[in-house]
PDB file of N, CA and C in Angstrom:
ATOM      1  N   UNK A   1       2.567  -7.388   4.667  1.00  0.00           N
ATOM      2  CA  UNK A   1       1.476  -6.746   3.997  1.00  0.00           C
ATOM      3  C   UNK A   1       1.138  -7.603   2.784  1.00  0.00           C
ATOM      4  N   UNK A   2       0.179  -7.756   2.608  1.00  0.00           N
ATOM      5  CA  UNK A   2      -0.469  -8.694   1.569  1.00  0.00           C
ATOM      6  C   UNK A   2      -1.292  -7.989   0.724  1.00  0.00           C
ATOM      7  N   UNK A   3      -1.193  -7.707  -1.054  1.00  0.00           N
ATOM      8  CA  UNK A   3      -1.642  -6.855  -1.642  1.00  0.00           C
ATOM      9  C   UNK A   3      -2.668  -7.836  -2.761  1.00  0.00           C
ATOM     10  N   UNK A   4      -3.645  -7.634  -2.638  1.00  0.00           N
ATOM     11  CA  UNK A   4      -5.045  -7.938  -3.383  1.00  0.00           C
ATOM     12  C   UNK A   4      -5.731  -7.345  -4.627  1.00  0.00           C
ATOM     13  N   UNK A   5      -5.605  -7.789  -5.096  1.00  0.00           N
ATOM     14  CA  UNK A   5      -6.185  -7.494  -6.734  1.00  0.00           C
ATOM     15  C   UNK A   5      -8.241  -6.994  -6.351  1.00  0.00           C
ATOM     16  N   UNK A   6      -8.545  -5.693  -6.772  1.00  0.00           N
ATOM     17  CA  UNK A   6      -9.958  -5.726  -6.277  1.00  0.00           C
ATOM     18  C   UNK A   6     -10.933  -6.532  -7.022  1.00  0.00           C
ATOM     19  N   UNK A   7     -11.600  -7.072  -6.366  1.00  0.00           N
ATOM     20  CA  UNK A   7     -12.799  -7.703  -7.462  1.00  0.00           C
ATOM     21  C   UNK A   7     -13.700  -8.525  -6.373  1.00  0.00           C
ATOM     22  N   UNK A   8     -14.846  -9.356  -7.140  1.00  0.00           N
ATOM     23  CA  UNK A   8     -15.624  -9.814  -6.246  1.00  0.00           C
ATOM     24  C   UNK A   8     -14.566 -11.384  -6.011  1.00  0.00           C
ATOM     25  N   UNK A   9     -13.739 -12.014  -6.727  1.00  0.00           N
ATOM     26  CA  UNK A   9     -13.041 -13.005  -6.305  1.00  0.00           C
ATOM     27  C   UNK A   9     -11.863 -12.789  -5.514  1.00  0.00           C
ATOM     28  N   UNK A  10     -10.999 -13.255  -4.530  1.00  0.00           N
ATOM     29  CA  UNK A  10     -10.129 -13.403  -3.867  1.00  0.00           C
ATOM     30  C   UNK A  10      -8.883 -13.498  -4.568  1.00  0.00           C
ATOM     31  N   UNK A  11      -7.977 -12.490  -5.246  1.00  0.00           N
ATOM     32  CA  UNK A  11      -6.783 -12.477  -6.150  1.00  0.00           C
ATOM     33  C   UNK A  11      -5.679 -11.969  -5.293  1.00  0.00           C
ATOM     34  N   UNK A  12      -4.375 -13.202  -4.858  1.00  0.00           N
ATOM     35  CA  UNK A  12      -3.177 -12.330  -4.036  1.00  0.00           C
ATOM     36  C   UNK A  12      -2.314 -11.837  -5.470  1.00  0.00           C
ATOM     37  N   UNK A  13      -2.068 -10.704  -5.256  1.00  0.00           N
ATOM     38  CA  UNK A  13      -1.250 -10.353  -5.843  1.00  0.00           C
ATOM     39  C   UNK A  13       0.290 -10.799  -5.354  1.00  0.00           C
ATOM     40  N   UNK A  14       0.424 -10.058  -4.434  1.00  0.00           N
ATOM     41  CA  UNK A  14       1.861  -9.988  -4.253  1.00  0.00           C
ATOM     42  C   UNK A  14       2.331  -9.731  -2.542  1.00  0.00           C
ATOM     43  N   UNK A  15       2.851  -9.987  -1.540  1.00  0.00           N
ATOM     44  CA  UNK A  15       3.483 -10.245  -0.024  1.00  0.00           C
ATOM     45  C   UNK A  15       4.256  -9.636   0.098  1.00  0.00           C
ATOM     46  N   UNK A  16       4.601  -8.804   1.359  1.00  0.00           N
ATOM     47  CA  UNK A  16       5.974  -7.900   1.390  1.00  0.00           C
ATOM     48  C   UNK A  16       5.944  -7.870   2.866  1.00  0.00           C
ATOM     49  N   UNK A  17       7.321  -8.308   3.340  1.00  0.00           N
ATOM     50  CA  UNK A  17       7.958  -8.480   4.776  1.00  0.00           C
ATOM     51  C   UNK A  17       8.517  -7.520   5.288  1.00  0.00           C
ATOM     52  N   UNK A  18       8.079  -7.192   6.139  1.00  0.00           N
ATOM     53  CA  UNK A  18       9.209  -5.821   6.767  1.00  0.00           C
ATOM     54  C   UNK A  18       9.484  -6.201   7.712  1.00  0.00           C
ATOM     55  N   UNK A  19       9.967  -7.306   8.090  1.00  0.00           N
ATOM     56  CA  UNK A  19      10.962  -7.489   8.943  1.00  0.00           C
ATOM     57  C   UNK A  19      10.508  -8.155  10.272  1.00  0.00           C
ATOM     58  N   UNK A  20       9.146  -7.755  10.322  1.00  0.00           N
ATOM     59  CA  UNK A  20       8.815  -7.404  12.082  1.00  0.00           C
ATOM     60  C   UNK A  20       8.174  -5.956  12.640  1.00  0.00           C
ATOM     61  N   UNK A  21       8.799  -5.205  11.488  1.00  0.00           N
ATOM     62  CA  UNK A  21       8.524  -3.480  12.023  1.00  0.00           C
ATOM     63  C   UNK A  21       7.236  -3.540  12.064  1.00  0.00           C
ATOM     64  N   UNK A  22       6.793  -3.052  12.717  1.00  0.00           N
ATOM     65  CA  UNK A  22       5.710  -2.421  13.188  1.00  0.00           C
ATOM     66  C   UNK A  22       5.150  -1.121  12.252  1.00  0.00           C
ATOM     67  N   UNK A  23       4.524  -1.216  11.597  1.00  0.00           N
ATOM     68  CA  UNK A  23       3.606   0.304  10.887  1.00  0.00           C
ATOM     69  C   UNK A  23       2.913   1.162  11.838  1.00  0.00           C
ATOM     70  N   UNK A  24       3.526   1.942  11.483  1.00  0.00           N
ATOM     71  CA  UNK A  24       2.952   3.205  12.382  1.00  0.00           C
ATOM     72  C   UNK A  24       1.895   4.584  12.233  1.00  0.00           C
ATOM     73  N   UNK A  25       1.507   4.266  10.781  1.00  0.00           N
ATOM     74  CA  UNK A  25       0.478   5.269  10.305  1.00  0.00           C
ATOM     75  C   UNK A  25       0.034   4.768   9.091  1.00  0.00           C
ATOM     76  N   UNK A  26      -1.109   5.352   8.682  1.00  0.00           N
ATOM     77  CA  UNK A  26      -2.092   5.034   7.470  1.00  0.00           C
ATOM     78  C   UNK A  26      -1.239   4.738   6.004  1.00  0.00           C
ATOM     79  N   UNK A  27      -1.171   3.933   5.657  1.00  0.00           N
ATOM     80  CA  UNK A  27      -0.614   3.636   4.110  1.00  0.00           C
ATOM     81  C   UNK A  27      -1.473   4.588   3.417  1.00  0.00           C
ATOM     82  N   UNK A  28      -0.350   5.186   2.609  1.00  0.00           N
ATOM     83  CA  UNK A  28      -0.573   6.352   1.233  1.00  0.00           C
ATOM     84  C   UNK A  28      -0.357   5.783   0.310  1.00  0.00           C
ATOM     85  N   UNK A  29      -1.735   6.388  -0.879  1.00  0.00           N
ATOM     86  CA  UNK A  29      -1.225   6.145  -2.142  1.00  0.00           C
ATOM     87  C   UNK A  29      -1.095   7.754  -3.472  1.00  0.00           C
ATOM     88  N   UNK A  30       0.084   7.688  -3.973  1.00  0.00           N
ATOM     89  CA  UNK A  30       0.090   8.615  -4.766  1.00  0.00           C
ATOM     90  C   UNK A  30       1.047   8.441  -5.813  1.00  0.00           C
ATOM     91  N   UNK A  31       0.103   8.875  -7.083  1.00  0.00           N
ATOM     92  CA  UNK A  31       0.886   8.438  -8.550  1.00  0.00           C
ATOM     93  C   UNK A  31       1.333   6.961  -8.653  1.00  0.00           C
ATOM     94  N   UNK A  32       0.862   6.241  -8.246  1.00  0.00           N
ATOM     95  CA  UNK A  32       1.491   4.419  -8.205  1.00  0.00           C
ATOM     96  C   UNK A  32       2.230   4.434  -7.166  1.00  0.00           C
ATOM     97  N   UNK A  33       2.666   5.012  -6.178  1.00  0.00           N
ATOM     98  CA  UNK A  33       3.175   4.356  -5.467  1.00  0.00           C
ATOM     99  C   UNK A  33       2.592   4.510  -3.983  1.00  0.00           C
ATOM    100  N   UNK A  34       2.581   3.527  -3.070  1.00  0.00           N
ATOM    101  CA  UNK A  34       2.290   3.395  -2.290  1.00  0.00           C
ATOM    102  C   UNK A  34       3.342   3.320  -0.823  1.00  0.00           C
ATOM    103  N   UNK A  35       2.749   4.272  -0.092  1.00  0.00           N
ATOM    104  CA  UNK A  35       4.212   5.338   1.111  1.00  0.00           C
ATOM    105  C   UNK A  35       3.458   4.076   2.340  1.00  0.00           C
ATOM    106  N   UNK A  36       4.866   3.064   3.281  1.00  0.00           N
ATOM    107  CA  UNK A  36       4.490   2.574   4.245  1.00  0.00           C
ATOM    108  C   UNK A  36       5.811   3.077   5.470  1.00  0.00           C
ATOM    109  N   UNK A  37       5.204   3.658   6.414  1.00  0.00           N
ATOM    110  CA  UNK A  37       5.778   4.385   7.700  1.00  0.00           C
ATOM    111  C   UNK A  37       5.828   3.009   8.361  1.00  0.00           C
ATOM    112  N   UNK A  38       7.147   3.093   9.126  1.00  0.00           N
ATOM    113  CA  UNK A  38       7.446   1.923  10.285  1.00  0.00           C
ATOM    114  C   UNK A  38       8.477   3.227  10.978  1.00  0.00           C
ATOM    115  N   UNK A  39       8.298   2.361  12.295  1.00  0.00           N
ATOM    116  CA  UNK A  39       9.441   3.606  13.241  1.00  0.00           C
ATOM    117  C   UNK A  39      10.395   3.676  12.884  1.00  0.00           C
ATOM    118  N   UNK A  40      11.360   2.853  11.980  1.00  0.00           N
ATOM    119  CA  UNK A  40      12.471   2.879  11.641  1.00  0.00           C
ATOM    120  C   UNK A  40      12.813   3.585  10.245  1.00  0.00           C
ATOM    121  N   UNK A  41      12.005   3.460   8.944  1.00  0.00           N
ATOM    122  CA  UNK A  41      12.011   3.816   7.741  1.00  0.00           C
ATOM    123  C   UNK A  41      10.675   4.059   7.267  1.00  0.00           C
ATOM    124  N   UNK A  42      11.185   4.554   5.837  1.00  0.00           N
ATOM    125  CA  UNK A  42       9.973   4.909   5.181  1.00  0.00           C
ATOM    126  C   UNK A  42      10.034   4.203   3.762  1.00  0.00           C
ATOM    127  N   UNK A  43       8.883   2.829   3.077  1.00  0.00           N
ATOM    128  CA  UNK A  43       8.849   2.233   2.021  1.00  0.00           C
ATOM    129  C   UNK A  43       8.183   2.963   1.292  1.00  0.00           C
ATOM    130  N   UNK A  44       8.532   2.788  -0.440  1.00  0.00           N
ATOM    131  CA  UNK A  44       7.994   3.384  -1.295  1.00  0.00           C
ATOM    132  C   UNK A  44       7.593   1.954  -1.930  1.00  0.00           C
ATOM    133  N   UNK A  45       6.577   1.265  -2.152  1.00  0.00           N
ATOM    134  CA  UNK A  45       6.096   0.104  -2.797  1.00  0.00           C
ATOM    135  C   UNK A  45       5.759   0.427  -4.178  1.00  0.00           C
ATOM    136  N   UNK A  46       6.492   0.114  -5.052  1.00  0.00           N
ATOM    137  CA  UNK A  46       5.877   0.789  -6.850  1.00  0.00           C
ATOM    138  C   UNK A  46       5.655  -0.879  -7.801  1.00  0.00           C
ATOM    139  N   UNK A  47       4.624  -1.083  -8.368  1.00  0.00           N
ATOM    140  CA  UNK A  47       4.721  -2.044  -9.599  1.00  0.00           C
ATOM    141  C   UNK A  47       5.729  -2.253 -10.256  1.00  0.00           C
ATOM    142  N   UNK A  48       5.913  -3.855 -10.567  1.00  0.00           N
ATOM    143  CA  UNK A  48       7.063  -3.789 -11.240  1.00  0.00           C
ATOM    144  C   UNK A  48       7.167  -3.611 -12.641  1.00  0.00           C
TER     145      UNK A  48
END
């Protein structure tokens, strides 16, 4: 997953590997953090 800064220019923020897993439903966001479902687990992605 590759996370992007919004704007009209092209800004990577920041890359995150899961392994291979497969995502299995809509990425959530709530209170800063962002919920990613794979069949195996569940990520909580928060700023550092």
């Amino acid at each position: 997953m590759t996370i992007v800064k919004a704007g009209r220019t092209f800004e990577q923020l920041d890359s995150i590997d899961f392994g291979g897993e497969a995502i299995t439903a809509s990425l959530v966001a709530s209170d800063g953090t962002l919920y990613v479902r794979s069949y195996d687990a569940l990520y909580a992605v928060r700023a550092r």
